[in-house]
C-alpha atoms as a PDB file:
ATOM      1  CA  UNK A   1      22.234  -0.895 -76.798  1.00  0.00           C
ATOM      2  CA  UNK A   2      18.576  -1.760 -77.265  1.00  0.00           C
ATOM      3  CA  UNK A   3      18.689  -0.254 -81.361  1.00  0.00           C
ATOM      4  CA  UNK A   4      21.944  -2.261 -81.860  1.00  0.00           C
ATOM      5  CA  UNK A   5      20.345  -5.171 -80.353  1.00  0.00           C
ATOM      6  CA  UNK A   6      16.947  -4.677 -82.767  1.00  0.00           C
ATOM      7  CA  UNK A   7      19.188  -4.234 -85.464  1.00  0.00           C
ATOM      8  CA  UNK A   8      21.314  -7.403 -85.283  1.00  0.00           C
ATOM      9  CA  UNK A   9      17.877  -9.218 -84.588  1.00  0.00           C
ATOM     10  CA  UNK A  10      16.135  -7.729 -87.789  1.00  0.00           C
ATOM     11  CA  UNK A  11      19.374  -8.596 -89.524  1.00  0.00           C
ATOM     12  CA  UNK A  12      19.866 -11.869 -88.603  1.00  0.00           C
ATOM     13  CA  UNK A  13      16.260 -13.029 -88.825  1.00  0.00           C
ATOM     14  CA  UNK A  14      16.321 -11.503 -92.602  1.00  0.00           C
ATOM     15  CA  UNK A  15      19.559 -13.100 -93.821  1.00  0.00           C
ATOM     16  CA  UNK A  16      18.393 -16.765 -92.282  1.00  0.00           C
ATOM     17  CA  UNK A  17      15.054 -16.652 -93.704  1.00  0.00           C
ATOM     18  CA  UNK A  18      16.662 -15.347 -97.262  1.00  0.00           C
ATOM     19  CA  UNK A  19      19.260 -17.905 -97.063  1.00  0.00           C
ATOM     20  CA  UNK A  20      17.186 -20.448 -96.110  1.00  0.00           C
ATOM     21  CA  UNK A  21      14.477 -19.477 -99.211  1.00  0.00           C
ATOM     22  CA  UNK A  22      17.301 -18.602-101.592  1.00  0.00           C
ATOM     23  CA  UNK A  23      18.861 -22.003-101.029  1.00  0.00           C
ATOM     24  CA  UNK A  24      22.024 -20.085-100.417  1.00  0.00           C
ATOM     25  CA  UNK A  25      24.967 -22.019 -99.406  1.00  0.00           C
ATOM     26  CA  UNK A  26      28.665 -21.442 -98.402  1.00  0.00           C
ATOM     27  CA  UNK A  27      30.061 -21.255-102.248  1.00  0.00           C
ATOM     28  CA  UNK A  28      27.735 -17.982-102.818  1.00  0.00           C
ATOM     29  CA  UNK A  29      29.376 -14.957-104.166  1.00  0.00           C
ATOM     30  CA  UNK A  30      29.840 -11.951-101.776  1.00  0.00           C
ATOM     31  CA  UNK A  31      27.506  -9.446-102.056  1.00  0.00           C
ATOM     32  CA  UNK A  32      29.817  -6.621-100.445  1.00  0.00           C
ATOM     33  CA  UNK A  33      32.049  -5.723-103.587  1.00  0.00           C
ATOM     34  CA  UNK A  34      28.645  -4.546-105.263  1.00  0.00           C
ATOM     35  CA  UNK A  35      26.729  -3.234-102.345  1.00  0.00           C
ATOM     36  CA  UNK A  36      29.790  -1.075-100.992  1.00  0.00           C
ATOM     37  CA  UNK A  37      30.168   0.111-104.800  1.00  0.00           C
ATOM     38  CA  UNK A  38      26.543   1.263-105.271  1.00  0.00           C
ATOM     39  CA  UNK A  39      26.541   2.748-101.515  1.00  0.00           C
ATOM     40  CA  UNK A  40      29.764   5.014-102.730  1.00  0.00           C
ATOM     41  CA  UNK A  41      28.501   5.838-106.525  1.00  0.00           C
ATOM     42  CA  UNK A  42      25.066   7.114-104.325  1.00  0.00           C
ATOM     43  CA  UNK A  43      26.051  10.039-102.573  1.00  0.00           C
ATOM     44  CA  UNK A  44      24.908   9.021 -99.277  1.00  0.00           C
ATOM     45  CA  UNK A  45      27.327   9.317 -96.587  1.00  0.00           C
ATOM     46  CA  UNK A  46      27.152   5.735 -94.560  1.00  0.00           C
ATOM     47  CA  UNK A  47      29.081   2.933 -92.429  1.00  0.00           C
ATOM     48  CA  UNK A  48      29.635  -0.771 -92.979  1.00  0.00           C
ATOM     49  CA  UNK A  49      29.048  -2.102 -89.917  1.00  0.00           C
ATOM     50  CA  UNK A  50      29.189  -5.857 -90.701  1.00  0.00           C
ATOM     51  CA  UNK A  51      30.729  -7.081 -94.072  1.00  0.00           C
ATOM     52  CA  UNK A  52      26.918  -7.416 -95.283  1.00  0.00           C
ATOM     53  CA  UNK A  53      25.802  -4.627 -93.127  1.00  0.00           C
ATOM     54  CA  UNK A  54      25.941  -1.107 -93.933  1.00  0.00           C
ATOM     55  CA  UNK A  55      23.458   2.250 -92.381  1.00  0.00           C
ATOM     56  CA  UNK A  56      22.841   5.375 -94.323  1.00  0.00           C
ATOM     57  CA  UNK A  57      21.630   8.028 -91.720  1.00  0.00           C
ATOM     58  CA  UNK A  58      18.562   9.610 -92.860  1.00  0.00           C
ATOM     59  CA  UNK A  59      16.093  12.624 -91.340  1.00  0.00           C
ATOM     60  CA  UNK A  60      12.985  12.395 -91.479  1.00  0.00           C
ATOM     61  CA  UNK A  61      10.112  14.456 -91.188  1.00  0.00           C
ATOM     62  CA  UNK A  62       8.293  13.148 -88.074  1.00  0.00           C
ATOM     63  CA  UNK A  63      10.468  10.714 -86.912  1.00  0.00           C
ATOM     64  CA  UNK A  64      14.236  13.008 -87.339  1.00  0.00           C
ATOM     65  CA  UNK A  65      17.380  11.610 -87.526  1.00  0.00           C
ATOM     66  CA  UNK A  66      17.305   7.917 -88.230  1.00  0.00           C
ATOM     67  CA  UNK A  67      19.688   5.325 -89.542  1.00  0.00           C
ATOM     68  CA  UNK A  68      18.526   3.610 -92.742  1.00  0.00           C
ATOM     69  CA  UNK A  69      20.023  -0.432 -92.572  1.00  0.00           C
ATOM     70  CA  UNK A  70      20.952  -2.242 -95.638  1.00  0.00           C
ATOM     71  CA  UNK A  71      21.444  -5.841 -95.366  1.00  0.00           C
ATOM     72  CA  UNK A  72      22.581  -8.646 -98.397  1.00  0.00           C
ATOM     73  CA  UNK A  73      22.996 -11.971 -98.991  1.00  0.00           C
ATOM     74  CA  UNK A  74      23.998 -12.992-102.422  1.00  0.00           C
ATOM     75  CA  UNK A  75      20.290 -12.785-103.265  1.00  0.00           C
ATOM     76  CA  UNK A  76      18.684 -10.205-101.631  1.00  0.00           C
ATOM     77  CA  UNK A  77      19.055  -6.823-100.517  1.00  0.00           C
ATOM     78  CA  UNK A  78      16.712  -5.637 -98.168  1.00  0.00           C
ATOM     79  CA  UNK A  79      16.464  -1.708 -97.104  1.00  0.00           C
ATOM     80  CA  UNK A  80      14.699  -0.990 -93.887  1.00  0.00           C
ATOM     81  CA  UNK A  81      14.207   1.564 -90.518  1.00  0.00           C
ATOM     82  CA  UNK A  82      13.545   0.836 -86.971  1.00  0.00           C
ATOM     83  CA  UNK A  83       9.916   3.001 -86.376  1.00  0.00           C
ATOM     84  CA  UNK A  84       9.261   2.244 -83.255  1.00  0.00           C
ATOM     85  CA  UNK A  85      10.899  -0.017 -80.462  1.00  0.00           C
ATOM     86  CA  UNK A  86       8.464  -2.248 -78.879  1.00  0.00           C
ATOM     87  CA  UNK A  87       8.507  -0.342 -75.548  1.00  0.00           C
ATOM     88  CA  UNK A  88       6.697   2.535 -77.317  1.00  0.00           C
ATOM     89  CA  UNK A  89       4.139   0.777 -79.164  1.00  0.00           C
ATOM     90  CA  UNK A  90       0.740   0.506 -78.046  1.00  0.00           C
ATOM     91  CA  UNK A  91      -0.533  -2.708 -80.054  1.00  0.00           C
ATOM     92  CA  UNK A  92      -3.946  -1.814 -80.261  1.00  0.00           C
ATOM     93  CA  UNK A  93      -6.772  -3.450 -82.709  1.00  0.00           C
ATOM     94  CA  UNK A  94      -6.904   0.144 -84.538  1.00  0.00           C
ATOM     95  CA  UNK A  95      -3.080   0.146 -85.064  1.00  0.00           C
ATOM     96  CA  UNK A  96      -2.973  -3.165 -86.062  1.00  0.00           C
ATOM     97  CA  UNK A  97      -5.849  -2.179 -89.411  1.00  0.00           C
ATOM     98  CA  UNK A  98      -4.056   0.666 -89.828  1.00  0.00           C
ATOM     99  CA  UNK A  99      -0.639  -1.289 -90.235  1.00  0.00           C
ATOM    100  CA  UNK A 100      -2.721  -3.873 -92.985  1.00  0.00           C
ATOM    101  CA  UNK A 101      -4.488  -0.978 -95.019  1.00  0.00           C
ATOM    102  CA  UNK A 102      -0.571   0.910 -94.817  1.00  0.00           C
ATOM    103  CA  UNK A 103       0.687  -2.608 -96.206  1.00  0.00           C
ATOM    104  CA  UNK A 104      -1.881  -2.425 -98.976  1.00  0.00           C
ATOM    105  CA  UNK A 105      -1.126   1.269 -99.567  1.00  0.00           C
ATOM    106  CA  UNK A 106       2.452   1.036-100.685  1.00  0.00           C
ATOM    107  CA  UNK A 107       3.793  -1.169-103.463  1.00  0.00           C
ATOM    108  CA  UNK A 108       7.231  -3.119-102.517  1.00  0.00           C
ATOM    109  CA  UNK A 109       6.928  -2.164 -99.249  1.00  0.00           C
ATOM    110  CA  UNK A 110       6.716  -4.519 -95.917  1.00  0.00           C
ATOM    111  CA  UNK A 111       5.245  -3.334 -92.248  1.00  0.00           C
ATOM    112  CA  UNK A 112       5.720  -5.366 -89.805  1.00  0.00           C
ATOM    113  CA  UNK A 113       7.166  -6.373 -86.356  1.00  0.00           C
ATOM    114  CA  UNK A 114      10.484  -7.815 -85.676  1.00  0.00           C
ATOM    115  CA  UNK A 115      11.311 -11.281 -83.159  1.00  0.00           C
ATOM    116  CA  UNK A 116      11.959  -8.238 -80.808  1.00  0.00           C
ATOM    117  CA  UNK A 117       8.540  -6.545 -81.444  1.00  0.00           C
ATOM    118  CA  UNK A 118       9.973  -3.701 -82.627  1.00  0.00           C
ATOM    119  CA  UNK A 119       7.918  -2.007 -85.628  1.00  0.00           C
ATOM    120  CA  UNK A 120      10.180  -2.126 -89.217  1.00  0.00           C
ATOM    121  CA  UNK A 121       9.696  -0.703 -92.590  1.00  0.00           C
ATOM    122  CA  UNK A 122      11.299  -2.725 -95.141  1.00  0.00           C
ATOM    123  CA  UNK A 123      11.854  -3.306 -99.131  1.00  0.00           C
ATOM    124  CA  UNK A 124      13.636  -6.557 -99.974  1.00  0.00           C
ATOM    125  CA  UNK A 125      15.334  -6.349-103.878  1.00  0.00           C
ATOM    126  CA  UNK A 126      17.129  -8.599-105.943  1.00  0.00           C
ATOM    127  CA  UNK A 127      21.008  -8.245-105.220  1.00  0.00           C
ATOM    128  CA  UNK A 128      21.418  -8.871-109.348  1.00  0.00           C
ATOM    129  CA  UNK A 129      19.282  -5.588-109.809  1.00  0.00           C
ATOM    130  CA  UNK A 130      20.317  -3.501-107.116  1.00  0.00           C
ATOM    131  CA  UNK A 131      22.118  -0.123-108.397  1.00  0.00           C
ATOM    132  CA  UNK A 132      21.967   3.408-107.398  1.00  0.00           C
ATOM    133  CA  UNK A 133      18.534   4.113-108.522  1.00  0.00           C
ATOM    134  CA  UNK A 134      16.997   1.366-106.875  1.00  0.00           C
ATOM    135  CA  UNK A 135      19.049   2.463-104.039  1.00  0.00           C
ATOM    136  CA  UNK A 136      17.731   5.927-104.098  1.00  0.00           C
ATOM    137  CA  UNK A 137      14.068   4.435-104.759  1.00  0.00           C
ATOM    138  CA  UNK A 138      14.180   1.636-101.692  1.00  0.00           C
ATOM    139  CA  UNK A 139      15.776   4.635 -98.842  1.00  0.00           C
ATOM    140  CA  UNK A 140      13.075   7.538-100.027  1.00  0.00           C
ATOM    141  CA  UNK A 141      10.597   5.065-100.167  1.00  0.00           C
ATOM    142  CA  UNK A 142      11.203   3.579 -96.602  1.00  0.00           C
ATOM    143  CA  UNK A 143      11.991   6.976 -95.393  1.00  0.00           C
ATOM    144  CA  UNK A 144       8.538   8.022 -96.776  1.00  0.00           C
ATOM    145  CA  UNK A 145       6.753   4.796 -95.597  1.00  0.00           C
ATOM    146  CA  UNK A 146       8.516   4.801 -91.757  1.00  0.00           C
ATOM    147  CA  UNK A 147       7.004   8.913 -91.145  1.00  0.00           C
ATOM    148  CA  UNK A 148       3.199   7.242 -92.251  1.00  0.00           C
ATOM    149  CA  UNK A 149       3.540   4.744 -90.085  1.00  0.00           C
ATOM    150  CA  UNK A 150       4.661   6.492 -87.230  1.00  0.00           C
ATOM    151  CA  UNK A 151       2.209   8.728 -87.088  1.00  0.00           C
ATOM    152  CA  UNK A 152      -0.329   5.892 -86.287  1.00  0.00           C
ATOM    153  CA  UNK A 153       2.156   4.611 -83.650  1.00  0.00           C
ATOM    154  CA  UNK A 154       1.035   7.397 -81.930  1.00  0.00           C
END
């Protein structure tokens, strides 16, 4: 209940603040038609969970089965994992630098902390580029980015 709870939070914050920069209003196309396309031309097995929400279940190296949580607006698409709920995180000075220099490490990539707390890995992309290859590129590349920056979680 807590992940589902993260989730809709990450979600929600993400679509506002894309909306709201975007200048999105009510008339905007739907981005599902061309998400759910790309999602089935991918090979990835996944679920739409909202008609702008969809997970791709992932494994990962350190962190093991994970779901990967695509979100769009008529914008943006943004790719991004759940590390770490806040409950696990020890929010220390050192993890903190480490998050900044991980930020710095990895182009199109975001680190950060939810409204929750809970630590994300994200890459937002145009909706009018988004296609299977960028969809391969953004889930490897979180996938890659989330087992980094759990390691220094711990």
């Amino acid at each position: 209940m807590r992940f589902a709870a993260a989730v809709f939070s990450v979600c929600l914050t993400t679509l506002l603040a894309i909306g709201t920069l975007s200048g999105a209003n009510a008339e905007a196309p739907d981005p599902s038609g061309k998400v759910d396309g790309v999602l089935a031309q991918s090979g990835y097995k996944y679920k739409q969970l909202k008609p702008t929400v969809w997970i791709v279940p992932v494994t990962l190296d350190k962190l093991g089965e994970r779901p990967v949580i695509i979100s769009a607006n008529s914008d943006l698409v943004v790719t991004f994992l759940i590390v770490a709920e806040s409950k696990d995180i020890k929010k220390t000075p050192e993890l903190m630098q480490a998050l900044l220099q991980t930020n710095n490490d990895y182009d199109f990539v975001k680190v950060g902390f939810d409204s929750g707390g809970d630590l994300f890995v994200r890459i937002d992309s145009p909706l009018r580029n988004f296609d299977v290859e960028k969809l391969k590129t953004d889930v490897e590349q979180v996938k890659r980015v989330s087992d980094a920056v759990s390691a220094q979680t711990k």
